[in-house]
Structures are given as C-alpha cells and as structure tokens.
PDB file of N, CA and C in Angstrom:
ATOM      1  N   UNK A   1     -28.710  -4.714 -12.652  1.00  0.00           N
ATOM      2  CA  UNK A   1     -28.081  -4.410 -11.384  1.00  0.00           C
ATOM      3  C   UNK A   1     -26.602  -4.745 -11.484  1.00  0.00           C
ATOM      4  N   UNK A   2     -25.761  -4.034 -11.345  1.00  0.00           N
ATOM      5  CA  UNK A   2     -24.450  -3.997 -11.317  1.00  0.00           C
ATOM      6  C   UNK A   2     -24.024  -4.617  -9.996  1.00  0.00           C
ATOM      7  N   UNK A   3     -22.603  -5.409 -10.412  1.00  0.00           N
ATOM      8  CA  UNK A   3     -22.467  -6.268  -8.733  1.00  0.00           C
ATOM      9  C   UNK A   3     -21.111  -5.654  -8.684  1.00  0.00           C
ATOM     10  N   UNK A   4     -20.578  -5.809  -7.600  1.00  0.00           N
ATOM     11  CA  UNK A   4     -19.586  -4.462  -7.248  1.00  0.00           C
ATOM     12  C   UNK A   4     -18.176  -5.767  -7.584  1.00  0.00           C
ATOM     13  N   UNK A   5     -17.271  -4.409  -7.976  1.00  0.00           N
ATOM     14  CA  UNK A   5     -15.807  -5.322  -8.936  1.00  0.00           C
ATOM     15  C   UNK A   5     -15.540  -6.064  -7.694  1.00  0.00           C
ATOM     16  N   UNK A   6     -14.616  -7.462  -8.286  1.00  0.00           N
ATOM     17  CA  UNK A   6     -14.372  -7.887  -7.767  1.00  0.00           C
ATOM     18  C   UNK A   6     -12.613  -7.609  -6.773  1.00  0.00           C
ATOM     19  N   UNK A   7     -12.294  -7.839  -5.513  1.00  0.00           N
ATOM     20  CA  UNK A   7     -11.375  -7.175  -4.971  1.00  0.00           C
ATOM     21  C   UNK A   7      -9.962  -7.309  -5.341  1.00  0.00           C
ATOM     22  N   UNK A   8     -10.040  -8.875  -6.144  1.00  0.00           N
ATOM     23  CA  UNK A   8      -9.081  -8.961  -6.950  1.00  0.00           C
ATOM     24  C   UNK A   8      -8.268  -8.294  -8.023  1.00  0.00           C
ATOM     25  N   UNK A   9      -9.708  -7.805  -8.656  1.00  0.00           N
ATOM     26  CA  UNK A   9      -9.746  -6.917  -9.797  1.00  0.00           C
ATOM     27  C   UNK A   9      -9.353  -5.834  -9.512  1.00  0.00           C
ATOM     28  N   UNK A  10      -9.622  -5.381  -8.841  1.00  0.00           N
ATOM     29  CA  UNK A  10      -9.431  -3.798  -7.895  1.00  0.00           C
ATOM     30  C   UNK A  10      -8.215  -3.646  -7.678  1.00  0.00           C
ATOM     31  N   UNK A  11      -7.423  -4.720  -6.690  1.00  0.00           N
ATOM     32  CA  UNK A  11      -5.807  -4.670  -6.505  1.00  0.00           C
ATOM     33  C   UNK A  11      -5.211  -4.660  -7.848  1.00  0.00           C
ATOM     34  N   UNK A  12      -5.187  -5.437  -8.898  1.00  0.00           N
ATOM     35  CA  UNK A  12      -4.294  -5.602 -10.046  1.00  0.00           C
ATOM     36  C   UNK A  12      -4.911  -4.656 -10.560  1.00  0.00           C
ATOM     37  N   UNK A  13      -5.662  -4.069 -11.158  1.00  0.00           N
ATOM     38  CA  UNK A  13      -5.578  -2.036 -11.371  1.00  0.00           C
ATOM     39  C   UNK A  13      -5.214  -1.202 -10.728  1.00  0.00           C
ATOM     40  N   UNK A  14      -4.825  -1.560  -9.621  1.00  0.00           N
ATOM     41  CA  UNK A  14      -4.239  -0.112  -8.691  1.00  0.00           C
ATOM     42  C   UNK A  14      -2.850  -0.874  -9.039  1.00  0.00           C
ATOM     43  N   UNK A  15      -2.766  -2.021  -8.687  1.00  0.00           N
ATOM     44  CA  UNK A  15      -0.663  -2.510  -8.675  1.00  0.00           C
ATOM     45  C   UNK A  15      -0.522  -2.047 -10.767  1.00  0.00           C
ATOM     46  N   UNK A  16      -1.457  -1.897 -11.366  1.00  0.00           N
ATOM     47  CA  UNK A  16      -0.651  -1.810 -12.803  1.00  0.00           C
ATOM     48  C   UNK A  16      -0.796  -0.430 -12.905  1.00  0.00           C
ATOM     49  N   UNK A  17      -1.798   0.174 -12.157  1.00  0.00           N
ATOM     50  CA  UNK A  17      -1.451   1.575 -12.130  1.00  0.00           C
ATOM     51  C   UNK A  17      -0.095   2.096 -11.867  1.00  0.00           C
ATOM     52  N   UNK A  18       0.050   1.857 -10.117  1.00  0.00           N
ATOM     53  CA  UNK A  18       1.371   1.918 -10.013  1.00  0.00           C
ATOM     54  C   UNK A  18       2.821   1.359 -10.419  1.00  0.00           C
ATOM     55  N   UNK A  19       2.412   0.480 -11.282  1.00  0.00           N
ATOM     56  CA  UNK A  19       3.506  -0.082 -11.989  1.00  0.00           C
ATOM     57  C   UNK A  19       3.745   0.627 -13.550  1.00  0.00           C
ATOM     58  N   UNK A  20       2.974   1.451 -13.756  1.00  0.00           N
ATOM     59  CA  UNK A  20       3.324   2.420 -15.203  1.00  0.00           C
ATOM     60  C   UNK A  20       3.227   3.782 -14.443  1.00  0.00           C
ATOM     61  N   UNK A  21       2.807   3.954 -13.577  1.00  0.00           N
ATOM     62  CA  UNK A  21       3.640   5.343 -12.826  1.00  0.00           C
ATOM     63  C   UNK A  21       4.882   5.175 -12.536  1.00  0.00           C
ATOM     64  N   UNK A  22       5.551   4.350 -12.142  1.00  0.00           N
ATOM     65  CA  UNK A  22       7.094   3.969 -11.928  1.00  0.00           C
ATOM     66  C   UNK A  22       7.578   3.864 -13.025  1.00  0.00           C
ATOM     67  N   UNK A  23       7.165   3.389 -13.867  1.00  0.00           N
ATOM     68  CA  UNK A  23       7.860   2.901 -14.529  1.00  0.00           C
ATOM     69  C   UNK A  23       8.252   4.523 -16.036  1.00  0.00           C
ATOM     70  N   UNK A  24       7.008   5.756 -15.898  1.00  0.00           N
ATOM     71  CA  UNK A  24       6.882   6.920 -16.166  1.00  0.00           C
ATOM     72  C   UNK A  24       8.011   7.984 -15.374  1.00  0.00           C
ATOM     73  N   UNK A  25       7.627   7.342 -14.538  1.00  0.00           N
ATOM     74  CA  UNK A  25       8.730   8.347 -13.865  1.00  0.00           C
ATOM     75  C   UNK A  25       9.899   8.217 -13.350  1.00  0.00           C
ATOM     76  N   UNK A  26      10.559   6.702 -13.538  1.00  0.00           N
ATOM     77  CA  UNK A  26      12.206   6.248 -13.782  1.00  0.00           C
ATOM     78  C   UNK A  26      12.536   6.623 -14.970  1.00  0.00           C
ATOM     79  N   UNK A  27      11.697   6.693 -16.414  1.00  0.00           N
ATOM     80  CA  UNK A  27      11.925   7.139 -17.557  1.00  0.00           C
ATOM     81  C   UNK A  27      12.115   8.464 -17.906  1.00  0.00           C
ATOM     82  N   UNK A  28      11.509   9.413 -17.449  1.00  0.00           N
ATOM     83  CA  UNK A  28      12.060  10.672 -17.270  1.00  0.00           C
ATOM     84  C   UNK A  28      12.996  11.176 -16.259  1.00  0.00           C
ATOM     85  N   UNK A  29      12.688  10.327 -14.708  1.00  0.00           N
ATOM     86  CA  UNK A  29      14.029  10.891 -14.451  1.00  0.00           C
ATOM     87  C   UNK A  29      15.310  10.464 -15.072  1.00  0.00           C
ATOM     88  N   UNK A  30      15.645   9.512 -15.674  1.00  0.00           N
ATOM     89  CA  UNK A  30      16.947   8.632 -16.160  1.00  0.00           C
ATOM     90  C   UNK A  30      17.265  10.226 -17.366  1.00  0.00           C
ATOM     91  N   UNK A  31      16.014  10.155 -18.409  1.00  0.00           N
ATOM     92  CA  UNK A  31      16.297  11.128 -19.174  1.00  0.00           C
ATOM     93  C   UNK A  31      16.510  12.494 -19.124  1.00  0.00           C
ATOM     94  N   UNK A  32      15.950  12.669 -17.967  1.00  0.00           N
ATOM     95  CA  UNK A  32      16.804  13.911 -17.605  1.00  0.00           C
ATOM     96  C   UNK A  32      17.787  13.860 -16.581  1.00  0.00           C
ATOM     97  N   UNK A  33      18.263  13.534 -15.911  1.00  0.00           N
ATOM     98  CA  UNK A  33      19.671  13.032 -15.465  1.00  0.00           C
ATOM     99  C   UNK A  33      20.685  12.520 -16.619  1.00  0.00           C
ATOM    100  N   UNK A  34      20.691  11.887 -18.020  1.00  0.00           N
ATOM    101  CA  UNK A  34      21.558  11.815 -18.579  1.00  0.00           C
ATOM    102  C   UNK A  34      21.783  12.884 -19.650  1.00  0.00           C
ATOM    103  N   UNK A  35      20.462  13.777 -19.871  1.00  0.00           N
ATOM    104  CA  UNK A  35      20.709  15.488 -20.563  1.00  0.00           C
ATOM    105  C   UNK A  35      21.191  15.763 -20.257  1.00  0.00           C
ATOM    106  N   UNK A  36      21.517  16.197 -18.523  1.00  0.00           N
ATOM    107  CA  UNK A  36      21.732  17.337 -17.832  1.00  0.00           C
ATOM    108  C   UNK A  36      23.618  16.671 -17.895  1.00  0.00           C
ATOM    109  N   UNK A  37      24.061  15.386 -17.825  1.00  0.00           N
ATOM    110  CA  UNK A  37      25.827  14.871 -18.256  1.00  0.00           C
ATOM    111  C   UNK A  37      25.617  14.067 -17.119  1.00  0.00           C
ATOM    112  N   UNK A  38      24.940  13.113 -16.468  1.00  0.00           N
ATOM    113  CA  UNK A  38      24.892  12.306 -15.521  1.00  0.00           C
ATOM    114  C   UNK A  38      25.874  10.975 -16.417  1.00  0.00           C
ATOM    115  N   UNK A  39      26.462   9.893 -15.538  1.00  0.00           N
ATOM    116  CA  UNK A  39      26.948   9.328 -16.971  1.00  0.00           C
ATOM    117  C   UNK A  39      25.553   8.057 -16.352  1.00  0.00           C
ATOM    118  N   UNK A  40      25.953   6.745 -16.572  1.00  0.00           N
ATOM    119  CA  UNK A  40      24.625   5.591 -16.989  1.00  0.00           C
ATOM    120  C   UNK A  40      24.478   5.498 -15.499  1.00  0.00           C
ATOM    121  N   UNK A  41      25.636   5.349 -14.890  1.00  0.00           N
ATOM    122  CA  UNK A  41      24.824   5.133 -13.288  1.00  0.00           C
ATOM    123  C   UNK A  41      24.575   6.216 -12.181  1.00  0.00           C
ATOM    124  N   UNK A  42      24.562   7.495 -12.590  1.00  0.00           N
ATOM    125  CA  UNK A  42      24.294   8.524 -12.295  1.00  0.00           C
ATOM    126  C   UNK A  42      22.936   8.580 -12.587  1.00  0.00           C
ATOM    127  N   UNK A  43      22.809   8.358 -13.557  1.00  0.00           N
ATOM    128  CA  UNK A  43      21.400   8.632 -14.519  1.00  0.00           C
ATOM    129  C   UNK A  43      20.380   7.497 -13.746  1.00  0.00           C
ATOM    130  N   UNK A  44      21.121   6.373 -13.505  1.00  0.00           N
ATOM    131  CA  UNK A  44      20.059   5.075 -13.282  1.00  0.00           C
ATOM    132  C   UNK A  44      19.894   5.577 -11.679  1.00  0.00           C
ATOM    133  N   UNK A  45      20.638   6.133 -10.750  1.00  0.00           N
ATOM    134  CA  UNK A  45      20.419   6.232  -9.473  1.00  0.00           C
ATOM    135  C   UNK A  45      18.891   7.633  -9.561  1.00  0.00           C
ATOM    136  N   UNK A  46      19.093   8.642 -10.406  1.00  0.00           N
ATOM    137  CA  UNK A  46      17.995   9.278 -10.429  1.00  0.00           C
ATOM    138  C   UNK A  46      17.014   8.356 -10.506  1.00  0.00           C
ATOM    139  N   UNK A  47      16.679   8.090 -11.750  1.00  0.00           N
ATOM    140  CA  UNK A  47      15.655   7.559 -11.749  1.00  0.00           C
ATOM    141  C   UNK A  47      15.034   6.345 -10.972  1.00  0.00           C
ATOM    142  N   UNK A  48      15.653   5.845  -9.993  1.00  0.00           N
ATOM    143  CA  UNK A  48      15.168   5.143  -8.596  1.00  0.00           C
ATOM    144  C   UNK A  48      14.796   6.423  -7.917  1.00  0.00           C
ATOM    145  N   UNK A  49      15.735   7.697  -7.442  1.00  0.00           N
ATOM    146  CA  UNK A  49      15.423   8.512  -6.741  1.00  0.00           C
ATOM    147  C   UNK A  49      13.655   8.818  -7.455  1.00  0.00           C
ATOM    148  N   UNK A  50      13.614   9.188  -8.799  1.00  0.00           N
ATOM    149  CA  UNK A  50      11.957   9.781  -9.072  1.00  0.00           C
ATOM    150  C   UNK A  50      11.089   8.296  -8.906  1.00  0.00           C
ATOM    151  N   UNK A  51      11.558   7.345  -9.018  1.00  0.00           N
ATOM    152  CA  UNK A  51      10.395   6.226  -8.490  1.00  0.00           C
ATOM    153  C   UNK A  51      10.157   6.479  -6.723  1.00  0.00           C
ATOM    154  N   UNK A  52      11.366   6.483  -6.316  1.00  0.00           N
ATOM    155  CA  UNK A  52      10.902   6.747  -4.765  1.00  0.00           C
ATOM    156  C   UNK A  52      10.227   7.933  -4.026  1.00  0.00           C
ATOM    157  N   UNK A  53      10.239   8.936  -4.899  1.00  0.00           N
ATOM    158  CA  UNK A  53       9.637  10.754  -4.734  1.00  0.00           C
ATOM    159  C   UNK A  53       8.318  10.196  -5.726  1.00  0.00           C
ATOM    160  N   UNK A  54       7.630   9.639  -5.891  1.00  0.00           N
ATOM    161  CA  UNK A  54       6.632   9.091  -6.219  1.00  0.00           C
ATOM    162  C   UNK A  54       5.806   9.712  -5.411  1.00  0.00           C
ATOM    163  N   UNK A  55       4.251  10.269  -5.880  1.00  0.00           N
ATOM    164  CA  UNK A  55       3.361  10.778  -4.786  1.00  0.00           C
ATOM    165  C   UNK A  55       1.565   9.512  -5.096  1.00  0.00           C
ATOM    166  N   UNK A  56       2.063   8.010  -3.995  1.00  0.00           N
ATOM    167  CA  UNK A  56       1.630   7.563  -4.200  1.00  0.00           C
ATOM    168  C   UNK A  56      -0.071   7.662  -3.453  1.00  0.00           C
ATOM    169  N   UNK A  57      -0.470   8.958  -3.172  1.00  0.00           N
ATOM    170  CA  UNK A  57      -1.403   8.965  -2.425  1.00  0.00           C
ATOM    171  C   UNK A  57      -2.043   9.937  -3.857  1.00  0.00           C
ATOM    172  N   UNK A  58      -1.802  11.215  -4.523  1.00  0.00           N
ATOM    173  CA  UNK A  58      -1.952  11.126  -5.737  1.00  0.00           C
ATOM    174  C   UNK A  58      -2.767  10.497  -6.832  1.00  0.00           C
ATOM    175  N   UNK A  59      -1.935   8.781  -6.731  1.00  0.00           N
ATOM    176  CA  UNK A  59      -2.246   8.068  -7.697  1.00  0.00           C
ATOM    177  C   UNK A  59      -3.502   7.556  -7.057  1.00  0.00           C
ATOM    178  N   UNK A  60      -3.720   7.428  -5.969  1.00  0.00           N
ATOM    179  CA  UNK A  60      -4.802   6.917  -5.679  1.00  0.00           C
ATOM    180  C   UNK A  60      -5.995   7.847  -5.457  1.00  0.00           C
ATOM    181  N   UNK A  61      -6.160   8.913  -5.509  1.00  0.00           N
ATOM    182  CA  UNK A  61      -6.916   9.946  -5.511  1.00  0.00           C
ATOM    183  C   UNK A  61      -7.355  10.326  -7.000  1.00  0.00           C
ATOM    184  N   UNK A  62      -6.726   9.315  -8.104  1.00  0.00           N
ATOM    185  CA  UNK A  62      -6.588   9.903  -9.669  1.00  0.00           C
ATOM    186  C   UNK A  62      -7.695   8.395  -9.950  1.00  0.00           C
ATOM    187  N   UNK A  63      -7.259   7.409  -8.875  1.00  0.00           N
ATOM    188  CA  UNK A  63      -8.163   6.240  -9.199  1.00  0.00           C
ATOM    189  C   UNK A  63      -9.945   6.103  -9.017  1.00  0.00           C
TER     190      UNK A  63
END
C-alpha cells in the first residue's frame, strides 16, 4: 500500500521545478537578446523579462 508523498516533498518538487524553468528561460532569453546586439544589461533585463512571461500555470499542469 502506497502512503501518499509527503507535502513537504511535494512543495520542494514543484519550487525546483520552477526554479530550472527560470532559470531555462533567463538563459535563453539573455542568449537571445545578446545575438540579436543587446549589450550585457540589455541582455540581462530580457532575460528577467522571459522569467517574468513565465507560464506558471503550464508548469503545473506538466506536474
């Protein structure tokens, strides 16, 4: 008989989920903001912008 995860467990897989989705998608936006001639803080403001355009309802529908 399986006993159901614990809720602890549950939160720190969804927070490390969402913490390598951010952290996926500041990395591509940065990299493509500094392809496209962004210079470093051009580039670094994207990639906050793609952490915040995040579709965190998504991630939880993937969980």
């Amino acid at each position: 008989m399986d006993a159901d995860p614990d809720p602890d467990t549950i939160r720190l897989q969804l927070a490390e989920t969402v913490r390598a989705a951010c952290i996926q998608a500041m990395r591509q936006g940065y990299q493509d903001a500094a392809t496209s001639g962004l210079c470093a803080e051009g580039a670094l403001e994207a990639a906050i912008g793609a952490a915040q355009q995040l579709d965190l309802e998504a991630l939880l529908r993937a969980e």
